[in-house]
C-alpha atoms as a PDB file:
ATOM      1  CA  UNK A   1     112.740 115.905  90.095  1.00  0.00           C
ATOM      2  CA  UNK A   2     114.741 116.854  87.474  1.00  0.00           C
ATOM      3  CA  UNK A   3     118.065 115.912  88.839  1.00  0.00           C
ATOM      4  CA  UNK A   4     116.316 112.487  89.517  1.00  0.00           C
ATOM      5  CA  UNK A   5     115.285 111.861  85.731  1.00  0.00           C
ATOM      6  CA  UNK A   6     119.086 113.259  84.897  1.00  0.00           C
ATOM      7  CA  UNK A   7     119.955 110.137  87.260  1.00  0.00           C
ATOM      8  CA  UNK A   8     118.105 107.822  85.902  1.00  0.00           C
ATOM      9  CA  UNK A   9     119.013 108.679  82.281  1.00  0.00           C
ATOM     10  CA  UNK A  10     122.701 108.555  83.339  1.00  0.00           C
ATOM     11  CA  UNK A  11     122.028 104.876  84.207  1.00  0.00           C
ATOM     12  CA  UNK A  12     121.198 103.725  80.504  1.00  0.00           C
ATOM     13  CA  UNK A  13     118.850 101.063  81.840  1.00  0.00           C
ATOM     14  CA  UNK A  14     115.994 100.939  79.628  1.00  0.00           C
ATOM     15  CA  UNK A  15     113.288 100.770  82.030  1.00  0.00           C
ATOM     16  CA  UNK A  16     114.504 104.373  83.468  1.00  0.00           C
ATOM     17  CA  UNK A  17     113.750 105.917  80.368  1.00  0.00           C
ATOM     18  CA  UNK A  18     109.973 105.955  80.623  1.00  0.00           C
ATOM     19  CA  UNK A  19     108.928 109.035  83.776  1.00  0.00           C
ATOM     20  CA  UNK A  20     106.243 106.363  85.343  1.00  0.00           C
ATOM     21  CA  UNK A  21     108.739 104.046  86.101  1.00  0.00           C
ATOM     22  CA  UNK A  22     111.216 106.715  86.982  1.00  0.00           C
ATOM     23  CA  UNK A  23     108.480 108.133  89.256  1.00  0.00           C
ATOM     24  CA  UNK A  24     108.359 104.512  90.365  1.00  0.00           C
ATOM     25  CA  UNK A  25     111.320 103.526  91.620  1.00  0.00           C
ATOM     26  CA  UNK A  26     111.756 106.733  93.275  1.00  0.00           C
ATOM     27  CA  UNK A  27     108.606 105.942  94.985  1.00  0.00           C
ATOM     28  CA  UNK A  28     109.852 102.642  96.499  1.00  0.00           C
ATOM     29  CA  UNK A  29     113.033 104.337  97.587  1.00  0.00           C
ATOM     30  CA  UNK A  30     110.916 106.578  99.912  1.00  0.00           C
ATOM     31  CA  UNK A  31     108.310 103.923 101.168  1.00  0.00           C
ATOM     32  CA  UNK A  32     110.522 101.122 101.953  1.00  0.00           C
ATOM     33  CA  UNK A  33     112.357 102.906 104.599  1.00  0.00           C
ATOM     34  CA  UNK A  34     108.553 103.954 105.897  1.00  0.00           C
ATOM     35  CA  UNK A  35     107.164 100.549 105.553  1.00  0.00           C
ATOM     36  CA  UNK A  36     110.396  98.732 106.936  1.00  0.00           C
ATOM     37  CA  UNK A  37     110.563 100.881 110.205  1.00  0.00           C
ATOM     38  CA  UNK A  38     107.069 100.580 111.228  1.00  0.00           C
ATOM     39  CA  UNK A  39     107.130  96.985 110.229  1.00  0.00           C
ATOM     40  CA  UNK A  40     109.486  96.557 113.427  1.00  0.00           C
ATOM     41  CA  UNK A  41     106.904  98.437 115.784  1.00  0.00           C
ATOM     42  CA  UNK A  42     103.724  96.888 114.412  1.00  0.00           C
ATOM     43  CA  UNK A  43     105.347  92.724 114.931  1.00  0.00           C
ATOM     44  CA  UNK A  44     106.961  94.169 118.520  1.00  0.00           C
ATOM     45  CA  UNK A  45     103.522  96.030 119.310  1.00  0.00           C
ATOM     46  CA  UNK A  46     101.724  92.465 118.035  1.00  0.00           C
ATOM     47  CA  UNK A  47      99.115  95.032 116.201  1.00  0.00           C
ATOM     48  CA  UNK A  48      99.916  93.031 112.542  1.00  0.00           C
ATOM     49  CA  UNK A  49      95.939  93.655 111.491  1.00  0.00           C
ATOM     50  CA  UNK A  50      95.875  97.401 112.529  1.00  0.00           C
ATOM     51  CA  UNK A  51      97.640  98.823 108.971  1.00  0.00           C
ATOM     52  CA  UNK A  52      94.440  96.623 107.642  1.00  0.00           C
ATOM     53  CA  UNK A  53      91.965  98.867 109.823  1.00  0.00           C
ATOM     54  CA  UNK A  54      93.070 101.953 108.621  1.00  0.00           C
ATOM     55  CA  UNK A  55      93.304 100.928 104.892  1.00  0.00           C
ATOM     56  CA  UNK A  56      89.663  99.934 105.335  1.00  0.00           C
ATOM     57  CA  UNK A  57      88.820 103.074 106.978  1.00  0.00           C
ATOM     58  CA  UNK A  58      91.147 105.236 104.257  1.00  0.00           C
ATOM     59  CA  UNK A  59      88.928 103.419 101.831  1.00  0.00           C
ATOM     60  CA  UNK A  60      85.971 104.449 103.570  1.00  0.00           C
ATOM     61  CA  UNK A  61      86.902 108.262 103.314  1.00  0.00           C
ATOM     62  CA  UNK A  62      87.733 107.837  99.950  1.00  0.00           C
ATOM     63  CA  UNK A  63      84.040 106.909  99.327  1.00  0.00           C
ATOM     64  CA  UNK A  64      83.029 109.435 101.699  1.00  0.00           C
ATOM     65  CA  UNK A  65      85.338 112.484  99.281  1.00  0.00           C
ATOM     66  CA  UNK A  66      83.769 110.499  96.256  1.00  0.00           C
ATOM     67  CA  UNK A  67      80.222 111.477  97.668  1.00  0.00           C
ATOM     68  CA  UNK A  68      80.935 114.683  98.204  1.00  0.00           C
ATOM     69  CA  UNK A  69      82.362 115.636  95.000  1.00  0.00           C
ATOM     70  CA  UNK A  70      86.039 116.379  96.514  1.00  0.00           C
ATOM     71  CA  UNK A  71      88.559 116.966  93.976  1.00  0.00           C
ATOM     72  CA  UNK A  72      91.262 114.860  96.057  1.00  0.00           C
ATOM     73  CA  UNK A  73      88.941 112.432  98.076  1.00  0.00           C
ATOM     74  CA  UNK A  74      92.308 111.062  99.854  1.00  0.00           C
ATOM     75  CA  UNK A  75      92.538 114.269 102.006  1.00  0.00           C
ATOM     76  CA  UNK A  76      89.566 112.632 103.308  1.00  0.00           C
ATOM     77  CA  UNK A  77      91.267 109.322 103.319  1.00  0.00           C
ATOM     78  CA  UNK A  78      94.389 110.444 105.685  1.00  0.00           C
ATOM     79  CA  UNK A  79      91.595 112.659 107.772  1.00  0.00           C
ATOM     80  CA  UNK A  80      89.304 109.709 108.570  1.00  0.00           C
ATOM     81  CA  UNK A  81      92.264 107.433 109.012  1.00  0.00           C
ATOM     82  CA  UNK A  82      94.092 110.065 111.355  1.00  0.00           C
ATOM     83  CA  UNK A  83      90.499 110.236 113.805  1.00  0.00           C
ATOM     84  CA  UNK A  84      90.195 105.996 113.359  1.00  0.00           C
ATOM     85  CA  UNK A  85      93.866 105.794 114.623  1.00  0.00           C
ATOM     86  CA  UNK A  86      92.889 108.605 117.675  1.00  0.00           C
ATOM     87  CA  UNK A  87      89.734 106.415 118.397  1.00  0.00           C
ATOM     88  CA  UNK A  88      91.798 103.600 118.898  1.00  0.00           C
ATOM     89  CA  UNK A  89      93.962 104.616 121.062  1.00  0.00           C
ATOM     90  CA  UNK A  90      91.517 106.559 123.512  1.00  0.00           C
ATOM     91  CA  UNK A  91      89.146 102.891 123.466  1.00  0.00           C
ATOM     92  CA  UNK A  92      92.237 100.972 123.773  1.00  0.00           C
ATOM     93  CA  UNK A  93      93.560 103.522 127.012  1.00  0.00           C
ATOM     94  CA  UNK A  94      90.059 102.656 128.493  1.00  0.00           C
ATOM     95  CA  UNK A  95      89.240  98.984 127.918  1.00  0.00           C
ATOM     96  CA  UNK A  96      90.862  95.324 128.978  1.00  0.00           C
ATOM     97  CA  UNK A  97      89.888  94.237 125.502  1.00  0.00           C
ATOM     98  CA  UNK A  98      93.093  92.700 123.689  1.00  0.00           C
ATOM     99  CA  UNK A  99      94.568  95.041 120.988  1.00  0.00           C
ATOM    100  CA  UNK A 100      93.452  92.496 118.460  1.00  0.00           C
ATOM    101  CA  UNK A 101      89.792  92.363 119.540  1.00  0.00           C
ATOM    102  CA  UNK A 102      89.987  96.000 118.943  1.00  0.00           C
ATOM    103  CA  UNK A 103      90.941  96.326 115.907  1.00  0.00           C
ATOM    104  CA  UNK A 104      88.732  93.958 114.849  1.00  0.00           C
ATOM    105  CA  UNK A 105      85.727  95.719 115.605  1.00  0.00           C
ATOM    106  CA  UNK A 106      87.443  98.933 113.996  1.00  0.00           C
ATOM    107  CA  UNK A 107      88.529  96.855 110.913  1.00  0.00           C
ATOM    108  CA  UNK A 108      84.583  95.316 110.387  1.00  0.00           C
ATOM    109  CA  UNK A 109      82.757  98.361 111.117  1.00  0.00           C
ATOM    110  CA  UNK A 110      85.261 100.831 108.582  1.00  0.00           C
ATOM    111  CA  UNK A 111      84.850  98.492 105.692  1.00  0.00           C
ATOM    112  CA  UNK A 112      81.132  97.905 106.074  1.00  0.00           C
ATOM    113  CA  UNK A 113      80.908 101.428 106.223  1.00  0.00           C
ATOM    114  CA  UNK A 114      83.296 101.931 103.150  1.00  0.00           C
ATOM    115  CA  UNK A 115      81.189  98.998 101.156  1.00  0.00           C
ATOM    116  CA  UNK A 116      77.719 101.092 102.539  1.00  0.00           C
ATOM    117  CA  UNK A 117      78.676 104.248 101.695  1.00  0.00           C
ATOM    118  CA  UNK A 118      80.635 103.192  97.989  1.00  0.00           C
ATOM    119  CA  UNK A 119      77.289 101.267  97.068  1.00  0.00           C
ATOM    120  CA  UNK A 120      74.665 103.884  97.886  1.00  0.00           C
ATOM    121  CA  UNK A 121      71.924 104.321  95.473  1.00  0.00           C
ATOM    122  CA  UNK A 122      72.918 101.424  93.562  1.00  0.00           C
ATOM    123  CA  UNK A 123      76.328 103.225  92.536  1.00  0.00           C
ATOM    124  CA  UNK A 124      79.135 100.851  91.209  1.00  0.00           C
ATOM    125  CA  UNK A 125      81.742  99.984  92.938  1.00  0.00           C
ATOM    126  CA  UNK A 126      84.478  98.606  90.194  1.00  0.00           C
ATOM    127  CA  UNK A 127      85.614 102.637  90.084  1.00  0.00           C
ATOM    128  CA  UNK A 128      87.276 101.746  93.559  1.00  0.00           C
ATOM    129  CA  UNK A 129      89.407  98.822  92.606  1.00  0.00           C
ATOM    130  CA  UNK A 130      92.451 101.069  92.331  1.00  0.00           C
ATOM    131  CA  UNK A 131      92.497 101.432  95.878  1.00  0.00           C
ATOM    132  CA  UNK A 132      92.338  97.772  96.313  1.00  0.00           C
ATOM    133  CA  UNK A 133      94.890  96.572  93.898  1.00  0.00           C
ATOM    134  CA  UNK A 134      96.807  99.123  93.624  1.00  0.00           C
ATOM    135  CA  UNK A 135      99.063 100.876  90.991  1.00  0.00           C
ATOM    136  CA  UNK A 136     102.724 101.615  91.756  1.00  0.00           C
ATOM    137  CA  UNK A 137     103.346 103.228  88.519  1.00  0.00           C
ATOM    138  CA  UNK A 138     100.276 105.915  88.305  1.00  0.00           C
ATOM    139  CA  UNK A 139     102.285 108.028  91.208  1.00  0.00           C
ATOM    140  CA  UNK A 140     103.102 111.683  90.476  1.00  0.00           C
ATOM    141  CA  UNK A 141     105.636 113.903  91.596  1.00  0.00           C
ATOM    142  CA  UNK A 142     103.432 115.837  93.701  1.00  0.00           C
ATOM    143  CA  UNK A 143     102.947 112.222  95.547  1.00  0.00           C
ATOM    144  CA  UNK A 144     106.123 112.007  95.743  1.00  0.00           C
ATOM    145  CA  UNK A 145     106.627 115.481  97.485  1.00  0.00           C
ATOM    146  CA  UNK A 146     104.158 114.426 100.018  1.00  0.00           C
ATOM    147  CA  UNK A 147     105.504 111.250 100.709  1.00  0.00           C
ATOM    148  CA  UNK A 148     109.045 112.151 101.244  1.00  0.00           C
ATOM    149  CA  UNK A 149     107.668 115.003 103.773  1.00  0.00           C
ATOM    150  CA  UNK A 150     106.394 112.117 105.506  1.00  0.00           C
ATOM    151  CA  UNK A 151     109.254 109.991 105.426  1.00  0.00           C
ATOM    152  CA  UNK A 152     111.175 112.652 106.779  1.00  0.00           C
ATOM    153  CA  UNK A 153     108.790 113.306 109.965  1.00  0.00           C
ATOM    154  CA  UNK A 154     108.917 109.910 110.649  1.00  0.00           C
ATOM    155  CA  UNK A 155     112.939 109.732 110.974  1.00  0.00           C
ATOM    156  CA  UNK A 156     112.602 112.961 112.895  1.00  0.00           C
ATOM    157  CA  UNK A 157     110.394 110.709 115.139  1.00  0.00           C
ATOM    158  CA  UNK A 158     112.352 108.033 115.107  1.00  0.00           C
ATOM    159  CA  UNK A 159     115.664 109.556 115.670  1.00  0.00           C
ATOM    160  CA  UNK A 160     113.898 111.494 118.542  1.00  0.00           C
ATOM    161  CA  UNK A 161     112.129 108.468 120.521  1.00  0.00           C
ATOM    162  CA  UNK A 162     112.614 105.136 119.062  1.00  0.00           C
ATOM    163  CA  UNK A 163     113.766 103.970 122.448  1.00  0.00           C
ATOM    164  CA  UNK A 164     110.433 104.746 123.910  1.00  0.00           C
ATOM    165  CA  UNK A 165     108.574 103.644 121.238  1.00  0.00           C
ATOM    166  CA  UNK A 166     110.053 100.480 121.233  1.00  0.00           C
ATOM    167  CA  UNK A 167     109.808 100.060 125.686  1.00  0.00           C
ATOM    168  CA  UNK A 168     106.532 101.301 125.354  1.00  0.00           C
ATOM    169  CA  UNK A 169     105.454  98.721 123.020  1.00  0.00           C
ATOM    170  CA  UNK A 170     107.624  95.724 124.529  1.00  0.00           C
ATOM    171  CA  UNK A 171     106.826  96.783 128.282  1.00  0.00           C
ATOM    172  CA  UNK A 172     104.102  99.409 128.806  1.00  0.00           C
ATOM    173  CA  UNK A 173     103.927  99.283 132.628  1.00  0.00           C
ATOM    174  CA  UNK A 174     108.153  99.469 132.711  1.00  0.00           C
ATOM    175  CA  UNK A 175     108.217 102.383 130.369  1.00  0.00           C
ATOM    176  CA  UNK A 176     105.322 104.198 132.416  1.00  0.00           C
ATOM    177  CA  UNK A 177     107.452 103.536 135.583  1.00  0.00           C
ATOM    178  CA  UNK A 178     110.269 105.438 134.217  1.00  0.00           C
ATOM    179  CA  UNK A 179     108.100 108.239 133.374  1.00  0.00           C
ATOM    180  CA  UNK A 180     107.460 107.950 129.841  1.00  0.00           C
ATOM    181  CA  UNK A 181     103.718 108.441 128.510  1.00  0.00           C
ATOM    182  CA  UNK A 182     102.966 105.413 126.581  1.00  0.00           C
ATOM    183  CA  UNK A 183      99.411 106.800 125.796  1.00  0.00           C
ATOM    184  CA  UNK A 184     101.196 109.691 123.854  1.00  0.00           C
ATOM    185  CA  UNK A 185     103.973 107.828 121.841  1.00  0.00           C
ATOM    186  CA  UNK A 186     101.196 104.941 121.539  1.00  0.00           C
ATOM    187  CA  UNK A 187      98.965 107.774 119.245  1.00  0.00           C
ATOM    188  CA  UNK A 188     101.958 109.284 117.247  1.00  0.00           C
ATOM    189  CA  UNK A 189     102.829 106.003 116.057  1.00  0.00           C
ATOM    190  CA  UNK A 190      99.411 105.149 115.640  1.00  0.00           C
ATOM    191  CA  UNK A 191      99.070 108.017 113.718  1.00  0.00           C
ATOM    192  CA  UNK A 192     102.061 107.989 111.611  1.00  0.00           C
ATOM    193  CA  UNK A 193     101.034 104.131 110.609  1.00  0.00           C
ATOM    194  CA  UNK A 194      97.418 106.129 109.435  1.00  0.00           C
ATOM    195  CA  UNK A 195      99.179 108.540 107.190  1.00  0.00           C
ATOM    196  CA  UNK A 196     101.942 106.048 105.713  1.00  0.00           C
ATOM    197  CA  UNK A 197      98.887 103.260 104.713  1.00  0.00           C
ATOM    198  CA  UNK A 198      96.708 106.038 103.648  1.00  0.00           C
ATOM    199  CA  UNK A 199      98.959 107.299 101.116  1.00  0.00           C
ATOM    200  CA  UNK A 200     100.530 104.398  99.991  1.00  0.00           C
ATOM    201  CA  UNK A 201      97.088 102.662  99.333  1.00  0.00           C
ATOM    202  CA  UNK A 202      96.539 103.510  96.340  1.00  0.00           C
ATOM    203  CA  UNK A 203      99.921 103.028  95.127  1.00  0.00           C
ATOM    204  CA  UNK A 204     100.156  99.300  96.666  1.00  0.00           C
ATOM    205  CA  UNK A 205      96.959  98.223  97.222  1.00  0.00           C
ATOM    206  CA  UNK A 206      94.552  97.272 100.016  1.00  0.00           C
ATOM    207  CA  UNK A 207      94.768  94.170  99.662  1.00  0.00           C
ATOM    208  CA  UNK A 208      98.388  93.474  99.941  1.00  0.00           C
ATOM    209  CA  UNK A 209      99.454  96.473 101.706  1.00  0.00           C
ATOM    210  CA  UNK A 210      99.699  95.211 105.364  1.00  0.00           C
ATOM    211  CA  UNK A 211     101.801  92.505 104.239  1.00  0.00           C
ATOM    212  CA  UNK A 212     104.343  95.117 103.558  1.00  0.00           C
ATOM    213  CA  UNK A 213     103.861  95.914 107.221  1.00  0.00           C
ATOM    214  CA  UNK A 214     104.230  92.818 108.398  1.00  0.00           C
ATOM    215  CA  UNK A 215     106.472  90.710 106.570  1.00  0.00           C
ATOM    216  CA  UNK A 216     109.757  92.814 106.595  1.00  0.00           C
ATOM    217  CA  UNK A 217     109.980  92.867 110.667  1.00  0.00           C
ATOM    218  CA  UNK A 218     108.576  89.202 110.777  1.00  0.00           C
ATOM    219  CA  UNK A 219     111.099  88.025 108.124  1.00  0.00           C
ATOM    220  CA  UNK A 220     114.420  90.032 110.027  1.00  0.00           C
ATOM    221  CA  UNK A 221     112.882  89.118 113.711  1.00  0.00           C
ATOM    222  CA  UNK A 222     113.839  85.402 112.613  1.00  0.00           C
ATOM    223  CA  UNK A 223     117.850  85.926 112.145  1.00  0.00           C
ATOM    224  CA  UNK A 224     118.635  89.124 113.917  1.00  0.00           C
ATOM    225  CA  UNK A 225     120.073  89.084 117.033  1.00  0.00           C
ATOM    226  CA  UNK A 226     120.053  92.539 118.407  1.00  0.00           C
ATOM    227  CA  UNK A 227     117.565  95.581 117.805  1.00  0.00           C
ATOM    228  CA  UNK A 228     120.208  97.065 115.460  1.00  0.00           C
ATOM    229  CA  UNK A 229     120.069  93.852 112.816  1.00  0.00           C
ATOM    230  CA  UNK A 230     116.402  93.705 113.377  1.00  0.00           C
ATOM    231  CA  UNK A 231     115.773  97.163 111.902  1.00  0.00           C
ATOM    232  CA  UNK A 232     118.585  97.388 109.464  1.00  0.00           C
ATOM    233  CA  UNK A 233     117.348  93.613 107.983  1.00  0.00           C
ATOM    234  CA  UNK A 234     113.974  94.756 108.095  1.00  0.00           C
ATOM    235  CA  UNK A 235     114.587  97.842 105.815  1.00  0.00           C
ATOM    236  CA  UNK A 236     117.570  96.392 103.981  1.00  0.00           C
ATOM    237  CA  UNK A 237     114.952  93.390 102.792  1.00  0.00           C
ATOM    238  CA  UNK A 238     112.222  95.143 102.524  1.00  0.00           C
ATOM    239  CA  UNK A 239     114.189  97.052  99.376  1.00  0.00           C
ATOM    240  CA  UNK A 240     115.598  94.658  98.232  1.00  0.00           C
ATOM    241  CA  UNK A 241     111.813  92.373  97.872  1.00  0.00           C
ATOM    242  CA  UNK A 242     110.515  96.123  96.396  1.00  0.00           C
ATOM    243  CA  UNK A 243     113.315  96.540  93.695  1.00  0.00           C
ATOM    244  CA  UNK A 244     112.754  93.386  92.427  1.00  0.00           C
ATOM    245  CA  UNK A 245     109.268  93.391  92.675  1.00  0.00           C
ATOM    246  CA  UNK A 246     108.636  96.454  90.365  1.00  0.00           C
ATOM    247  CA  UNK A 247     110.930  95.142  88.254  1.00  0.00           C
ATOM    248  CA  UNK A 248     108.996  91.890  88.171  1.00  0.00           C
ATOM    249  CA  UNK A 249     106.170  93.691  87.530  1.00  0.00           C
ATOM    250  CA  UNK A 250     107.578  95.767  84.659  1.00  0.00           C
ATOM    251  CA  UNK A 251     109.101  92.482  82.890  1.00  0.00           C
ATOM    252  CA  UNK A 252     105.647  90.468  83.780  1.00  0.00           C
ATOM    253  CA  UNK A 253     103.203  93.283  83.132  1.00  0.00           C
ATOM    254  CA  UNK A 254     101.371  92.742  86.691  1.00  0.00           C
ATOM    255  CA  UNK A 255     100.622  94.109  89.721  1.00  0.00           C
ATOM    256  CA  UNK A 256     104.025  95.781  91.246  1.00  0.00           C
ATOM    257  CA  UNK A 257     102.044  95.885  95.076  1.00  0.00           C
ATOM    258  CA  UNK A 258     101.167  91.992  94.998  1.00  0.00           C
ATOM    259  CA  UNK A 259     104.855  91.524  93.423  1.00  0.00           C
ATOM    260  CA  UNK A 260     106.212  92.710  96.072  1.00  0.00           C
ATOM    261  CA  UNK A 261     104.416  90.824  98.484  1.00  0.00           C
ATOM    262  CA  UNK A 262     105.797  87.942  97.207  1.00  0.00           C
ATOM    263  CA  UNK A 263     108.822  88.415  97.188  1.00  0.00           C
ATOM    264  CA  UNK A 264     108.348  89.427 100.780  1.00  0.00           C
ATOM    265  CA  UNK A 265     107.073  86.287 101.708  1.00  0.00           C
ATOM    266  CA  UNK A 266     110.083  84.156  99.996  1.00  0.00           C
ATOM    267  CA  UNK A 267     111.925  86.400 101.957  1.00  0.00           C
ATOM    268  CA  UNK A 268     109.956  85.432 105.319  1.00  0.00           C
ATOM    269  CA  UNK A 269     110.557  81.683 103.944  1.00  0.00           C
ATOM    270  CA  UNK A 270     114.626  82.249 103.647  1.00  0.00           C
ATOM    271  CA  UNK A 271     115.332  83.806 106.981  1.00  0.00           C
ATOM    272  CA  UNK A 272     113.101  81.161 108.506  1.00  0.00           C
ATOM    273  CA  UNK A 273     114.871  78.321 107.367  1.00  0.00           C
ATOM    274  CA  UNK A 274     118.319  80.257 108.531  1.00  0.00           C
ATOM    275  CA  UNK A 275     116.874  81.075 112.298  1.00  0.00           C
ATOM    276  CA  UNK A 276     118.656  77.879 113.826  1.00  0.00           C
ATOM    277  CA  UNK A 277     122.044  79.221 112.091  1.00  0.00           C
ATOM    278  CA  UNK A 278     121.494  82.528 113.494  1.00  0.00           C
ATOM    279  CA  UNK A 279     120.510  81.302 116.919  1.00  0.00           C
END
């Protein structure tokens, strides 16, 4: 880290000189990659309401860690997630309900839960809004460590099997006729979409966070016009929307999660009025 704050000093900008947003920007540099990679699977995979699921059922295991008096309730956050994500998968392997039905029942029954369990014996639930609203600029370098080892296991996965991630989730019976097990790359990207919301909840909020999973991908699947553009717009935008939304956020004094989000969206707005010049 400290060769990061040297950085960042080196720049002179004056909103690098405070660590939180130091911590902050670094923190966007190693989620936007995340969020703009498995924004492409999620819009392909049409499963745009699953990253909402899991945040409800992170949430829940929050409450659940609060409960029990764990000193880092999101281990229990990224373990409930992780078994809601498995769940899925094994109902969705053994039913000819539509994905979104699915996660629809997962998404209502985690949050009632969450809601159940974070109201219990009349208990308040305002000491949870972090987790809905998020706050960019409370993440700490240990965070930090954690999320890049993430990061890195997911471009280890991706570099590994993005082709049959992607042919599994455009054409399921196709990729099982060329031998490739779409139950098992369905769960590890599944799972890796768990870990990624789980962690970053707290940092960009409930609320907003599965438009960070959504819009990037939905925004680059209107002007690219191979799977190359489609990922590299995806990401590429998806920093660009972040950068200027925590700086937004700095300069505004507001939330950097919803920020972003915005800027996402008048991103969404630009490539859709380009698609007919792309076409």
């Amino acid at each position: 880290m400290s060769i990061w704050y040297a950085l960042c000093d080196w720049t002179g900008a004056e909103f690098l000189q405070m660590t939180f947003m130091k911590n902050a920007l670094l923190a966007v540099l190693i989620m936007v990659p995340l969020f703009g990679l498995l924004s492409t699977m999620i819009v392909t995979g049409k499963m745009s309401f699953f990253s909402d699921a899991l945040g409800h059922s992170g949430f829940t295991g929050i409450a659940i860690g609060v409960l029990c008096g764990a000193a880092s309730p999101m281990l229990f956050a990224v373990g409930l997630a992780v078994l809601l994500a498995l769940l899925f998968s094994y109902v969705r392997a053994r039913t000819n309900q539509a994905a979104d039905t699915l996660i629809g029942v997962f998404s209502s029954t985690a949050v009632a839960l969450g809601i159940f369990i974070a109201t219990l014996g009349g208990g308040s639930f305002t000491k949870f809004n972090r987790y809905l609203i998020g706050d960019l600029l409370s993440v700490t370098p240990a965070e930090l460590g954690l999320l890049a080892l993430v990061l890195l296991a997911v471009i280890v996965l991706w570099v590994l099997a993005s082709n049959r991630l992607v042919l599994t989730a455009v054409h399921p019976q196709l990729a099982g006729s060329r031998g490739i097990s779409c139950r098992r790359y369905e769960t590890l990207f599944t799972v890796c979409i768990a870990v990624v919301v789980t962690l970053a909840m707290s940092w960009v909020g409930l609320m907003v966070i599965n438009s960070l999973l959504v819009l990037p991908a939905a925004a680059a699947r209107n002007v690219a016009r191979n799977l190359r553009q489609y990922h590299l717009i995806s990401v590429c935008g998806a920093l660009a929307c972040s950068l200027a939304g925590l700086l937004t956020a700095y300069q505004l004094g507001c939330s950097a999660g919803a920020t972003v989000a915005l800027y996402l969206a008048l991103f969404f707005a630009a490539t859709f009025c380009l698609r007919k010049k792309a076409a």
